[in-house]
N, C-alpha and C. Protein backbone atom coordinates (compact mmCIF):
# COMPACT_ATOMS: atom_id res chain seq x y z
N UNK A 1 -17.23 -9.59 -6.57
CA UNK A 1 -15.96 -8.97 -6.34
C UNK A 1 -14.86 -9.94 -6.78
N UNK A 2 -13.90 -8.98 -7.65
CA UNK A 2 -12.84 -10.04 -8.15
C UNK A 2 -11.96 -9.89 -6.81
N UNK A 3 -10.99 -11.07 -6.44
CA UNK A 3 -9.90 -11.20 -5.31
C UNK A 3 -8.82 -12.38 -5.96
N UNK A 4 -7.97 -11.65 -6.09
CA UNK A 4 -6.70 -12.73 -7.27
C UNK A 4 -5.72 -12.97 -5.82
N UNK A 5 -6.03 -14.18 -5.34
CA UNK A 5 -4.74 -15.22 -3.89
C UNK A 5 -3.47 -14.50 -4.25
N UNK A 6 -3.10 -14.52 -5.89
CA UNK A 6 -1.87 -14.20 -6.40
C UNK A 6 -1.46 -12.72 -6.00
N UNK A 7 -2.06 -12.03 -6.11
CA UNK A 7 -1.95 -10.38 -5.88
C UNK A 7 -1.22 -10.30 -4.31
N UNK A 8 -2.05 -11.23 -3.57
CA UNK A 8 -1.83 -10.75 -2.09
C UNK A 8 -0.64 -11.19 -1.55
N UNK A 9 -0.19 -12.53 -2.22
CA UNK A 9 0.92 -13.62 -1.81
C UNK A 9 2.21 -12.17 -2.75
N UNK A 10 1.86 -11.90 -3.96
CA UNK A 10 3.04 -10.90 -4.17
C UNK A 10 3.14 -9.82 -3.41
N UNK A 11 2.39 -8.86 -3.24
CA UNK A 11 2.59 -7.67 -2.10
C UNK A 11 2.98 -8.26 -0.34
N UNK A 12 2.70 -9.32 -0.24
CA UNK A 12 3.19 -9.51 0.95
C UNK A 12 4.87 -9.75 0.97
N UNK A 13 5.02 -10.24 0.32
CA UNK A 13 6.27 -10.80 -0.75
C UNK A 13 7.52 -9.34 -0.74
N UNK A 14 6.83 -8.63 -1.34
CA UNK A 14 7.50 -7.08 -2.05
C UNK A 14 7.87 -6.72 -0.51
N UNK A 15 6.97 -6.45 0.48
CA UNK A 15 7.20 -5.96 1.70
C UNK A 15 7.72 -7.10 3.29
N UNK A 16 7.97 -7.92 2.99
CA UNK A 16 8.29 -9.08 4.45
C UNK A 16 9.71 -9.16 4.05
N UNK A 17 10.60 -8.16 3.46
CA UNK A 17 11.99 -8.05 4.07
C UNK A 17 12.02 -6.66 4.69
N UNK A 18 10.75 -5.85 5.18
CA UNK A 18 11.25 -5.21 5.35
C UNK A 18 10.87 -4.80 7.26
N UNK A 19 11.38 -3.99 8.09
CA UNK A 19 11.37 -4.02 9.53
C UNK A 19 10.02 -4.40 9.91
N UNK A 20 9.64 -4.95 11.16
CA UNK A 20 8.13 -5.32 11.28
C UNK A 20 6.95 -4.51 11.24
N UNK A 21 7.87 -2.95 11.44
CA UNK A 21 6.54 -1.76 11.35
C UNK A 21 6.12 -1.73 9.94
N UNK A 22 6.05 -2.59 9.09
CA UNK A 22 5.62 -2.42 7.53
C UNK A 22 5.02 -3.69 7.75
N UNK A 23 5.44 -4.32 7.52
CA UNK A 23 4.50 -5.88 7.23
C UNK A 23 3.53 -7.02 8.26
N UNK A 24 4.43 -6.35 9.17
CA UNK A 24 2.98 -6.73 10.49
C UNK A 24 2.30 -6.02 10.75
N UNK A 25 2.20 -4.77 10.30
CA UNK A 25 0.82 -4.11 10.15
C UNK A 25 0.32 -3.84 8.60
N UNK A 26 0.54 -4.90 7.58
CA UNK A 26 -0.27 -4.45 6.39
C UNK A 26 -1.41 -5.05 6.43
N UNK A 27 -2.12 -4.58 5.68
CA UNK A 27 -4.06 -4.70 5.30
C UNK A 27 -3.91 -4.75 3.56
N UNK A 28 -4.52 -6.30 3.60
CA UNK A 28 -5.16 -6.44 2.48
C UNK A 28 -6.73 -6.27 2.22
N UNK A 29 -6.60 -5.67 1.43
CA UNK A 29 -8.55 -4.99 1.69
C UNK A 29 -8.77 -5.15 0.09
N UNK A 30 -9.86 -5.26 -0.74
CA UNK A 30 -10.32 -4.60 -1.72
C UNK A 30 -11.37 -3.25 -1.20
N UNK A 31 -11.84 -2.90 0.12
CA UNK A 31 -12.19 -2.12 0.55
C UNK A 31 -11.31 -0.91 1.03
N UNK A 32 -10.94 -0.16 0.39
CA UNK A 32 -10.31 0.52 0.95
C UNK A 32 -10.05 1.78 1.42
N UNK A 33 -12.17 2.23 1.13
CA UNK A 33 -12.14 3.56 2.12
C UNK A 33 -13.18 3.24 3.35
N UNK A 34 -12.57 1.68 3.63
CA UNK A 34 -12.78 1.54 5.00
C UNK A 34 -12.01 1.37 5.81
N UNK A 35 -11.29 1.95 5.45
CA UNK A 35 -8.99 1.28 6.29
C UNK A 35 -9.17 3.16 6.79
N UNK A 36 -8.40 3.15 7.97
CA UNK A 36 -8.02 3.69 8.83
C UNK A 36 -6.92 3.98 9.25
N UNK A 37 -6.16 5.62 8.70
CA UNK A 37 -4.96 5.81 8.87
C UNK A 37 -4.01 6.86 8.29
N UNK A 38 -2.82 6.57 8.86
CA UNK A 38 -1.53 8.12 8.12
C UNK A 38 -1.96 7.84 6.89
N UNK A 39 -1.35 6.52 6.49
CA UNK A 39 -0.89 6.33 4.89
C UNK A 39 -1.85 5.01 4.66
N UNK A 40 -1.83 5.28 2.90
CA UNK A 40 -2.04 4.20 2.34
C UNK A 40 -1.23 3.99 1.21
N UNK A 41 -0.54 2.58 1.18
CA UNK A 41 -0.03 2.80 -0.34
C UNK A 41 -0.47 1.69 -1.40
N UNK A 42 -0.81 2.47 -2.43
CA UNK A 42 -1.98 1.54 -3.41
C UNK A 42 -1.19 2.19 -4.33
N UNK A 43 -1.35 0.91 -5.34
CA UNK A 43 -0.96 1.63 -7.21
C UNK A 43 -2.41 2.15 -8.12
N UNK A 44 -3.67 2.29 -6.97
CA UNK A 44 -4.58 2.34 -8.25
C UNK A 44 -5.24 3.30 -7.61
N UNK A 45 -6.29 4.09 -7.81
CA UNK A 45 -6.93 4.91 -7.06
C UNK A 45 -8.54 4.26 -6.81
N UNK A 46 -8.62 2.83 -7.46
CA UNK A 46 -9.79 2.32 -7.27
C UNK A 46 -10.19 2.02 -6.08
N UNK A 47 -11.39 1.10 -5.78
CA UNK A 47 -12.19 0.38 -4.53
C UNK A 47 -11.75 1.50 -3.57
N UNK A 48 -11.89 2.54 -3.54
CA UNK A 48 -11.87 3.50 -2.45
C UNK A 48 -10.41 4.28 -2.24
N UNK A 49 -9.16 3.96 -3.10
CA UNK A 49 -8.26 4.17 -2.20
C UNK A 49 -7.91 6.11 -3.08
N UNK A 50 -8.23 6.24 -3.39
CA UNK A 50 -8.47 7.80 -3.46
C UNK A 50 -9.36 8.46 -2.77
N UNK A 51 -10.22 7.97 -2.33
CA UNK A 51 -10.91 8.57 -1.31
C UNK A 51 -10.29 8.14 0.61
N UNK A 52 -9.40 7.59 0.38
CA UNK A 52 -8.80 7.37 1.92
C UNK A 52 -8.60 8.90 3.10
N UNK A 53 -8.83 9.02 3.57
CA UNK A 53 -8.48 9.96 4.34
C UNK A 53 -7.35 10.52 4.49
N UNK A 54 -6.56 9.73 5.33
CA UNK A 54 -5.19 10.00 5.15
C UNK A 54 -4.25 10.22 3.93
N UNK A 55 -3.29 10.26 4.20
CA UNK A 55 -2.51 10.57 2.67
C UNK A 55 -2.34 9.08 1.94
N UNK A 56 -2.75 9.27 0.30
CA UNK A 56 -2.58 8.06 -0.69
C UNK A 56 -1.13 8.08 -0.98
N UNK A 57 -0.15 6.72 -1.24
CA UNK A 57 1.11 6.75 -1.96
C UNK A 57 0.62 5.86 -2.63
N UNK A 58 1.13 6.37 -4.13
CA UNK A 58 0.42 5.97 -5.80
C UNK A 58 1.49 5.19 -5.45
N UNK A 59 1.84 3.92 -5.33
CA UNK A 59 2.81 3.18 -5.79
C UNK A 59 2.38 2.87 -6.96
N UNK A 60 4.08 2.73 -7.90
CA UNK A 60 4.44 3.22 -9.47
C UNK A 60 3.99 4.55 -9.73
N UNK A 61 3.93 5.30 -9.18
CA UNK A 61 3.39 6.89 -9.45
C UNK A 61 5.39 7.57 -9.85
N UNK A 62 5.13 8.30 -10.47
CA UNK A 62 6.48 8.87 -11.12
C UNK A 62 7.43 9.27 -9.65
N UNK A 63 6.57 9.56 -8.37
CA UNK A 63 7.03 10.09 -7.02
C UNK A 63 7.49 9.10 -6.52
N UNK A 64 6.60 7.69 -6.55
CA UNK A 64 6.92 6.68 -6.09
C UNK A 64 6.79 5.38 -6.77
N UNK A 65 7.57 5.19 -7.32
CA UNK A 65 8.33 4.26 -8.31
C UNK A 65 8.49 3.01 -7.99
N UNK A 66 9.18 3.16 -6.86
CA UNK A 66 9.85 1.59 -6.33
C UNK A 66 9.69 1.60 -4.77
N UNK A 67 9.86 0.54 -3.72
CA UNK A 67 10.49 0.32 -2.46
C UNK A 67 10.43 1.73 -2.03
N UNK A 68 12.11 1.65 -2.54
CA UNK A 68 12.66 2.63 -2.38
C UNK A 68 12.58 3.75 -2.23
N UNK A 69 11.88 4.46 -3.04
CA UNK A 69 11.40 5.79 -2.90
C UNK A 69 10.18 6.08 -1.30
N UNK A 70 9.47 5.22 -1.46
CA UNK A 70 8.83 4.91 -0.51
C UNK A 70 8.82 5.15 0.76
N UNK A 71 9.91 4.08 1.37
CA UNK A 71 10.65 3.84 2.38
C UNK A 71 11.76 5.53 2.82
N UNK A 72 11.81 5.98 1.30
CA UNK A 72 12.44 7.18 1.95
C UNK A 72 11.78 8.09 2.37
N UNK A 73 10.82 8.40 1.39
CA UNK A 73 9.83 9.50 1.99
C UNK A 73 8.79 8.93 3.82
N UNK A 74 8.33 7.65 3.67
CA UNK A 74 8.22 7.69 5.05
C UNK A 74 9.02 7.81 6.21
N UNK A 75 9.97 7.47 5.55
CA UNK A 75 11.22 7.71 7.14
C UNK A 75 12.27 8.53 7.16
N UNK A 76 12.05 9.69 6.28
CA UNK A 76 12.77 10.89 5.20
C UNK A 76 12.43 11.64 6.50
């Protein structure tokens, strides 16, 4: 299994300005139709995360682009 330190140190990065209900509860997994939950938000549909249960957010998906879009639709 590939695991790039770099990947995780940036997504933690993208999300630790934002309120603690986002980033004190994120999960770094390469497993990820073993995560448990509303949402997931992944840019890839690999290592499981199209098969998640709950609802997938494609981050960079044309819906959800940035942050921003994001953050609105969850708290929209």
């Amino acid at each position: 299994m590939n695991f790039s330190p770099s990947v995780s140190i940036l997504t933690i990065r993208s999300v630790e300005h934002l309120d603690d209900v986002f980033h004190k509860r994120m999960v770094i997994t390469h497993c990820k139709h073993l995560c448990e939950g509303d949402y997931l938000i992944d840019d890839r549909g690999k290592n499981g995360a199209s098969e998640f249960k709950g609802e997938w957010i494609q981050f960079g998906s044309d819906r959800f682009a940035d942050w921003k879009s994001v953050l609105s639709y969850l708290l929209g």
